[in-house]
C-alpha atoms as a PDB file:
ATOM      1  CA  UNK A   1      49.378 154.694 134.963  1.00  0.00           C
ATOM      2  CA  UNK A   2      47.739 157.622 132.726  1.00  0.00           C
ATOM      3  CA  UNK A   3      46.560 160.886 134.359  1.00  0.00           C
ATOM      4  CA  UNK A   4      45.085 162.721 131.332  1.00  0.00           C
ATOM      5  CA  UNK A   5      44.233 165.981 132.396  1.00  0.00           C
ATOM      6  CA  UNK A   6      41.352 167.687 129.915  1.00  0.00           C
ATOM      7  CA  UNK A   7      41.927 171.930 130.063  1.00  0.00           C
ATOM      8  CA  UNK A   8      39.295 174.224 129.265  1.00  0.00           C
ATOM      9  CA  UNK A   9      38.996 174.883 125.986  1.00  0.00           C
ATOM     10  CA  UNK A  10      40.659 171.437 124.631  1.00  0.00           C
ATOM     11  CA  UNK A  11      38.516 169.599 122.912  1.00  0.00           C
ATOM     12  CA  UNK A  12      40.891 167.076 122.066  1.00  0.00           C
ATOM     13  CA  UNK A  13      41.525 166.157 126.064  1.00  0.00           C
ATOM     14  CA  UNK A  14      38.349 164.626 126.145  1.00  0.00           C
ATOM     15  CA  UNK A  15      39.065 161.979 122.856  1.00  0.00           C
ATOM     16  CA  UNK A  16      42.588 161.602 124.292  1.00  0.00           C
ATOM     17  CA  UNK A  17      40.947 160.745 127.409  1.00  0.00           C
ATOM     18  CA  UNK A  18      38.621 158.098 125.662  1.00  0.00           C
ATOM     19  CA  UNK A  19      41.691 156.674 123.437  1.00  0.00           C
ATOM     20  CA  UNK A  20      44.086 156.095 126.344  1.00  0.00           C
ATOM     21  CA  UNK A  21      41.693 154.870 128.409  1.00  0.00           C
ATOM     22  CA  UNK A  22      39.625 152.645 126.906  1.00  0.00           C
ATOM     23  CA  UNK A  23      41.152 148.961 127.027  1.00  0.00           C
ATOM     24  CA  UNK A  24      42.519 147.288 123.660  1.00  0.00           C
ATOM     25  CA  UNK A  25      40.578 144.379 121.819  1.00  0.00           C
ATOM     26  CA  UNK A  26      42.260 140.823 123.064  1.00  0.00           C
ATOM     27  CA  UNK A  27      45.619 139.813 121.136  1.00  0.00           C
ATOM     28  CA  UNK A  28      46.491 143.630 120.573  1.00  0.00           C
ATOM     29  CA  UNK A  29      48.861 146.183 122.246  1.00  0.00           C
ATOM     30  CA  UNK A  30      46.520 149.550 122.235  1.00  0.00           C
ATOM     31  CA  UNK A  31      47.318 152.621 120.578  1.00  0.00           C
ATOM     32  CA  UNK A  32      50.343 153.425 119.340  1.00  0.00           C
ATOM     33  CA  UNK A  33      52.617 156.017 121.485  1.00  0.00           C
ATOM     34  CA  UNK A  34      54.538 158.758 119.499  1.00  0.00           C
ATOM     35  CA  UNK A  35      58.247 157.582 118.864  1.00  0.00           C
ATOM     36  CA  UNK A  36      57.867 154.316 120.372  1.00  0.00           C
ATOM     37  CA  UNK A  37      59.169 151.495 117.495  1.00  0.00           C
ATOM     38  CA  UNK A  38      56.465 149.095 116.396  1.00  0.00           C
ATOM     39  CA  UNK A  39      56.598 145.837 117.247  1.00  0.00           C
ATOM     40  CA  UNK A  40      57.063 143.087 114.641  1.00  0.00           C
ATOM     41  CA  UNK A  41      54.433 141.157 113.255  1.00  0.00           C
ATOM     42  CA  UNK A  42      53.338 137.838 115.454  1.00  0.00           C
ATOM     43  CA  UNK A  43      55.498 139.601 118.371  1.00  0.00           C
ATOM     44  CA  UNK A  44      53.705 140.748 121.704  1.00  0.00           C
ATOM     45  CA  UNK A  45      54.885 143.850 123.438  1.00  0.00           C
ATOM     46  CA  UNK A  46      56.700 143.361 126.356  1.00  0.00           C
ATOM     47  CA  UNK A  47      54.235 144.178 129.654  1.00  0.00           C
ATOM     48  CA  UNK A  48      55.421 147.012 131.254  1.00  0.00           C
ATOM     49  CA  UNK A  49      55.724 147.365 135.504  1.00  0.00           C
ATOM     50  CA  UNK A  50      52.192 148.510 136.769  1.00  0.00           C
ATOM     51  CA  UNK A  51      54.211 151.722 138.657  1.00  0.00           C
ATOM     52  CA  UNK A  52      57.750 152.892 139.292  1.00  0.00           C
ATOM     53  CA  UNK A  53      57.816 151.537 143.069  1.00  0.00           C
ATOM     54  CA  UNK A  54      56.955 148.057 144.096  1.00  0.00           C
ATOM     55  CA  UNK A  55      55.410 147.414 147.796  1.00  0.00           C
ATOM     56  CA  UNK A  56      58.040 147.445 150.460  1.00  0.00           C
ATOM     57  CA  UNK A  57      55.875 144.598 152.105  1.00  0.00           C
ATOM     58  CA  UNK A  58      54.949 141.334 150.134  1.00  0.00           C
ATOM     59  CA  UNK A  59      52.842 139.777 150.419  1.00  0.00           C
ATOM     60  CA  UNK A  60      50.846 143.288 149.376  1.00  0.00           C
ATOM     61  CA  UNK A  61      49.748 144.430 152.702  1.00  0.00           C
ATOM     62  CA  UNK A  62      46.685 146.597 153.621  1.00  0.00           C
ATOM     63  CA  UNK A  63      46.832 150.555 154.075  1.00  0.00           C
ATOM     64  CA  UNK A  64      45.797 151.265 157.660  1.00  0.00           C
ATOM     65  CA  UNK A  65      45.931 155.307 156.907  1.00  0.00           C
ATOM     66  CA  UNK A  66      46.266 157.191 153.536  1.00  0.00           C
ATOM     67  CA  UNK A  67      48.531 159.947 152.456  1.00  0.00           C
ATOM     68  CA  UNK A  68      47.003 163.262 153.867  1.00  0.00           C
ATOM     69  CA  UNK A  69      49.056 165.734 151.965  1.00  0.00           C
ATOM     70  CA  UNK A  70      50.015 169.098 154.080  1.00  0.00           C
ATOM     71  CA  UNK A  71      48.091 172.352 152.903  1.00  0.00           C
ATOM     72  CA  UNK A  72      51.544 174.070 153.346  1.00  0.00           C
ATOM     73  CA  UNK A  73      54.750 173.097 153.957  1.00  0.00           C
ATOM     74  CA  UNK A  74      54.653 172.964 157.760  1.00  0.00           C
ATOM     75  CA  UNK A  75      51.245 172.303 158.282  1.00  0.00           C
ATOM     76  CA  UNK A  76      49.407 168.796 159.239  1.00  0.00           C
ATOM     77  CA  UNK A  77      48.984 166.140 157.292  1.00  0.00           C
ATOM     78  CA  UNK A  78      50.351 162.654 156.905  1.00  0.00           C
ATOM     79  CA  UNK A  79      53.011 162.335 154.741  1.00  0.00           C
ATOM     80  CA  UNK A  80      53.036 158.685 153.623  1.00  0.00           C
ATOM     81  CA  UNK A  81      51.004 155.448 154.319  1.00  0.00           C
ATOM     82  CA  UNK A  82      50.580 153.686 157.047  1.00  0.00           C
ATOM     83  CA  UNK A  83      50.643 149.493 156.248  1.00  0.00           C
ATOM     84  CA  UNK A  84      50.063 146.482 158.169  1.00  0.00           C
ATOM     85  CA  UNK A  85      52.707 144.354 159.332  1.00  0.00           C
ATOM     86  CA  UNK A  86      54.213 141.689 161.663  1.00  0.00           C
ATOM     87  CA  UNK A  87      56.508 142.883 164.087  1.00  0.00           C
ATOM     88  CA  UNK A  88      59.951 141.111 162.371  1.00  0.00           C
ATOM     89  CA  UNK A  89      58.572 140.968 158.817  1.00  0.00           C
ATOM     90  CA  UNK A  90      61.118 141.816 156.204  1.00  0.00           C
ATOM     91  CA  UNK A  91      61.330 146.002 154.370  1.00  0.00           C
ATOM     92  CA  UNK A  92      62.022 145.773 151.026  1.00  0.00           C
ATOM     93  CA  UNK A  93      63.370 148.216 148.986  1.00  0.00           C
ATOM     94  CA  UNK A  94      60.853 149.945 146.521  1.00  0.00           C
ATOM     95  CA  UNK A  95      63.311 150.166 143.662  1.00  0.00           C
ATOM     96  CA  UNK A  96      66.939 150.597 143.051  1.00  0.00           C
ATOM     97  CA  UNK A  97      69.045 153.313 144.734  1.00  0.00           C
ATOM     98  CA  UNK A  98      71.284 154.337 147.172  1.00  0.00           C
ATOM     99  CA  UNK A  99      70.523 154.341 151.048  1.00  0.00           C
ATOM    100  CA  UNK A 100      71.047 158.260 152.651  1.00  0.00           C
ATOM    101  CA  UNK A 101      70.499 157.659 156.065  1.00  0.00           C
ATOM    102  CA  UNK A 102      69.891 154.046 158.097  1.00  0.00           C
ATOM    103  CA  UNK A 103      69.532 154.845 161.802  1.00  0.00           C
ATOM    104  CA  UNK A 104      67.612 156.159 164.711  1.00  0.00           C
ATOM    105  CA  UNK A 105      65.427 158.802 165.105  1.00  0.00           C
ATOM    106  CA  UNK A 106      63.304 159.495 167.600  1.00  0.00           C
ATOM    107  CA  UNK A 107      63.493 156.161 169.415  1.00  0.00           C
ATOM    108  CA  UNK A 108      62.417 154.548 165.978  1.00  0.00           C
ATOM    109  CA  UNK A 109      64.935 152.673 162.931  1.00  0.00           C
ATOM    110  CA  UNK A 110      64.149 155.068 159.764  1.00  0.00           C
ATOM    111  CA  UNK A 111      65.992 153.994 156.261  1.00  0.00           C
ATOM    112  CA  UNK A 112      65.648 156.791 153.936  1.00  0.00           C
ATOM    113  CA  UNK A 113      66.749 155.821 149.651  1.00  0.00           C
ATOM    114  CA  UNK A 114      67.490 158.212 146.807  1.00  0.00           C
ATOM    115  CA  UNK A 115      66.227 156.889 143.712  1.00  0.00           C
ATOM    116  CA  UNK A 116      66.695 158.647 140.228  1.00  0.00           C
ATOM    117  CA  UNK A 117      64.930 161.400 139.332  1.00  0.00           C
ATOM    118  CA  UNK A 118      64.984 163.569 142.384  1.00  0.00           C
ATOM    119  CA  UNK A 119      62.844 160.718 144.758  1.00  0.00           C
ATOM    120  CA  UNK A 120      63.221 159.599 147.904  1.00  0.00           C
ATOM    121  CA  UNK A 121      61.489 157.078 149.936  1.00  0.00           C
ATOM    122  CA  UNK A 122      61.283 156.436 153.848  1.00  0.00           C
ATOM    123  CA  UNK A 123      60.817 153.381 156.001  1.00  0.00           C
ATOM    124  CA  UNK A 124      59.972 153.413 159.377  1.00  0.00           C
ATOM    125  CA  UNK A 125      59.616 151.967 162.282  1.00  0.00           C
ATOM    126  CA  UNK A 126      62.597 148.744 161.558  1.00  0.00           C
ATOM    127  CA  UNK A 127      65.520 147.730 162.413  1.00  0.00           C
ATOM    128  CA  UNK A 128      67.962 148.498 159.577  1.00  0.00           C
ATOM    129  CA  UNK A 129      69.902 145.654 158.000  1.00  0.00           C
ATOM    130  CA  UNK A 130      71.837 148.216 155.528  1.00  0.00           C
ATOM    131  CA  UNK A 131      74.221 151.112 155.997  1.00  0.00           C
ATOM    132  CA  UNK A 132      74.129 154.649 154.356  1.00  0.00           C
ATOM    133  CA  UNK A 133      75.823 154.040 150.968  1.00  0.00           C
ATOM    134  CA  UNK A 134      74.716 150.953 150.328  1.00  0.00           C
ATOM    135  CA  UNK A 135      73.668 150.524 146.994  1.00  0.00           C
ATOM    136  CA  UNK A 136      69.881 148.538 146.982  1.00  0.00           C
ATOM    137  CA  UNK A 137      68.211 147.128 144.625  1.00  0.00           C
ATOM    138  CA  UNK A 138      64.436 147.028 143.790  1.00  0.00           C
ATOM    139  CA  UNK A 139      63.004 143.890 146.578  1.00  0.00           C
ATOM    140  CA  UNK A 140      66.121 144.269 148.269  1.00  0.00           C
ATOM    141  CA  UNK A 141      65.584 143.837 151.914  1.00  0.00           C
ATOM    142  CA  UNK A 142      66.434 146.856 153.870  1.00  0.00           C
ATOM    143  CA  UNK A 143      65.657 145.925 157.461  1.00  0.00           C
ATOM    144  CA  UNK A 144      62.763 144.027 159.620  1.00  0.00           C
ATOM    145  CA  UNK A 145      59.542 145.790 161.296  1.00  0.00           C
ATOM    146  CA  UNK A 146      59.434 146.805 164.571  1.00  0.00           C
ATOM    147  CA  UNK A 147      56.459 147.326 166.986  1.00  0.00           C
ATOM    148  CA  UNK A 148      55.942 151.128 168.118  1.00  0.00           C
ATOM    149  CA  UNK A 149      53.972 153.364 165.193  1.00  0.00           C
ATOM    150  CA  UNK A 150      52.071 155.481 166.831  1.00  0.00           C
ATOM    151  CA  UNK A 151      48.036 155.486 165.692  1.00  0.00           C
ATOM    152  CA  UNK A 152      48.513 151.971 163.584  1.00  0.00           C
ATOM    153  CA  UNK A 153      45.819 149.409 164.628  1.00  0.00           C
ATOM    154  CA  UNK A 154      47.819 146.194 164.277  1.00  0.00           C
ATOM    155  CA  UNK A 155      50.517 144.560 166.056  1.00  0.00           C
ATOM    156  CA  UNK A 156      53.013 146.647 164.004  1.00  0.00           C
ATOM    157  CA  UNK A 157      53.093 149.145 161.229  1.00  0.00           C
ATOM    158  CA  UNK A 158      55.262 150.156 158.637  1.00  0.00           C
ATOM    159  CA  UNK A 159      55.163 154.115 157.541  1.00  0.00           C
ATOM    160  CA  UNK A 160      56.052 154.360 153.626  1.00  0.00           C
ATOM    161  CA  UNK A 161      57.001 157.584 152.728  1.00  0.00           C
ATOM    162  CA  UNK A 162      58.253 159.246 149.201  1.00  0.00           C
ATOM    163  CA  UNK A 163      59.052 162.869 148.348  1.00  0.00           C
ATOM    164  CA  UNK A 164      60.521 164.318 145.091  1.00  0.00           C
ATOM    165  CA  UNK A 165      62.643 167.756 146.150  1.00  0.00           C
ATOM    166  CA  UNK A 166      60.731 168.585 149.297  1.00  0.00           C
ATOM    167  CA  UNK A 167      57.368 167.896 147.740  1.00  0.00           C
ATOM    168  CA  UNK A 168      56.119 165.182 149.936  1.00  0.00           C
ATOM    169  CA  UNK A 169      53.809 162.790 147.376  1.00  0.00           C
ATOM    170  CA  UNK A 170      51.491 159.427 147.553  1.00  0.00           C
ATOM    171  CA  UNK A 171      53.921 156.477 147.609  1.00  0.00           C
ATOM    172  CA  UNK A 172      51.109 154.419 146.805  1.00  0.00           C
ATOM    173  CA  UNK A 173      50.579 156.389 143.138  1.00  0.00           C
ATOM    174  CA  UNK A 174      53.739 155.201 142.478  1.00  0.00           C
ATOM    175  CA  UNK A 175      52.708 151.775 142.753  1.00  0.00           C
ATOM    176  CA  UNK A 176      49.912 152.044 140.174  1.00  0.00           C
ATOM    177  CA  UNK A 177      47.208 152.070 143.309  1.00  0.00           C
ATOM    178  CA  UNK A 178      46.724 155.827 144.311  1.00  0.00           C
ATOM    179  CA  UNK A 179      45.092 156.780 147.889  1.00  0.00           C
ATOM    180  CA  UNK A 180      42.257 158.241 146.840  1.00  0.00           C
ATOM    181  CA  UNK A 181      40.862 159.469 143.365  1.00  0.00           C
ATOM    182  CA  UNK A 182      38.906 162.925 143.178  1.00  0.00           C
ATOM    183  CA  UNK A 183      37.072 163.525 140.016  1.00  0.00           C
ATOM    184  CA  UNK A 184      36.221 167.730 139.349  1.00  0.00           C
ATOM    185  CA  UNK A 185      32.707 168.543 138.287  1.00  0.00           C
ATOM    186  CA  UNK A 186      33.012 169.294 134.513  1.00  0.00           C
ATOM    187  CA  UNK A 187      30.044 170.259 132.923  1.00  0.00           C
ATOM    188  CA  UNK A 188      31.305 169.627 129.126  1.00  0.00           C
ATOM    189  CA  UNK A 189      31.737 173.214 127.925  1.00  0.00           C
ATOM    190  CA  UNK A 190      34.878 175.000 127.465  1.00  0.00           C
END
């Protein structure tokens, strides 16, 4: 995933923009990136992971409520998604890492996973099936879904969250498939 962000007063942001974002010709592997070795003649590029996390549901399940991010740190919002599930359907781990915390809270199983690079991710409602400490790896399962998510409009729910630091973000963005996409007025001049 690309976010190109164009400033006032670049120019350049907006052919960047175009470059990355406009699709290669069939048979070829797009412009080069700074750094990156070529690849050798009559040798494809290896395809790289469409985002960092996979689902923690397969098969890919659909989004009953969005990330709502918080306008400040306490405030409302919801921090993570909301997907459909069957009540005993396998969590899988979104990538490797190390489990934190596997236990109750509230009345409800939570497993919580440090990954590298500061993130964390949350699954809840399930009954865990690993320990804090355990090493996971990335479609690892982690526990089964249980009935009991408040506001989800299926049998059962899972709630996927992820935060980097204490900056809750949009688990789903991580996946390649972000909530929502807002596009800014820009009137071309800089």
């Amino acid at each position: 995933m690309v976010l190109v962000v164009a400033l006032p007063g670049a120019p350049a942001g907006r052919a960047l923009a175009d470059q990355l974002l406009t699709p290669a010709p069939s048979g070829t592997a797009g412009p080069p990136v700074s750094g990156a070795p070529a690849e050798p003649a009559g040798q494809q590029a290896p395809v790289a992971q469409r985002g960092r996390l996979a689902w923690p549901l397969t098969p890919r399940p659909k989004v009953t409520r969005y990330f709502e991010p918080p306008a400040t740190v306490y405030g409302p919002g919801h921090r993570g998604v909301d997907l459909e599930a069957a009540v005993g359907q396998q969590v899988l781990a979104a990538d490797v890492g190390v489990v934190v915390f596997s236990g109750d809270v509230g009345g409800h199983g939570v497993v919580a996973v440090d990954h590298d690079g500061g993130l964390r991710t949350t699954y809840l409602p399930l009954t865990p099936s690993v320990a804090a400490g355990d090493q996971v790896y990335r479609g690892q399962p982690l526990g089964t879904v249980t009935a009991g998510h408040p506001g989800c409009p299926s049998a059962a729910c899972l709630h996927w969250g992820a935060r980097r630091g204490e900056e809750y973000i949009d688990p789903l963005a991580l996946t390649g498939t972000p909530s929502r996409v807002r596009l800014k007025p820009w009137d071309g001049t800089g």
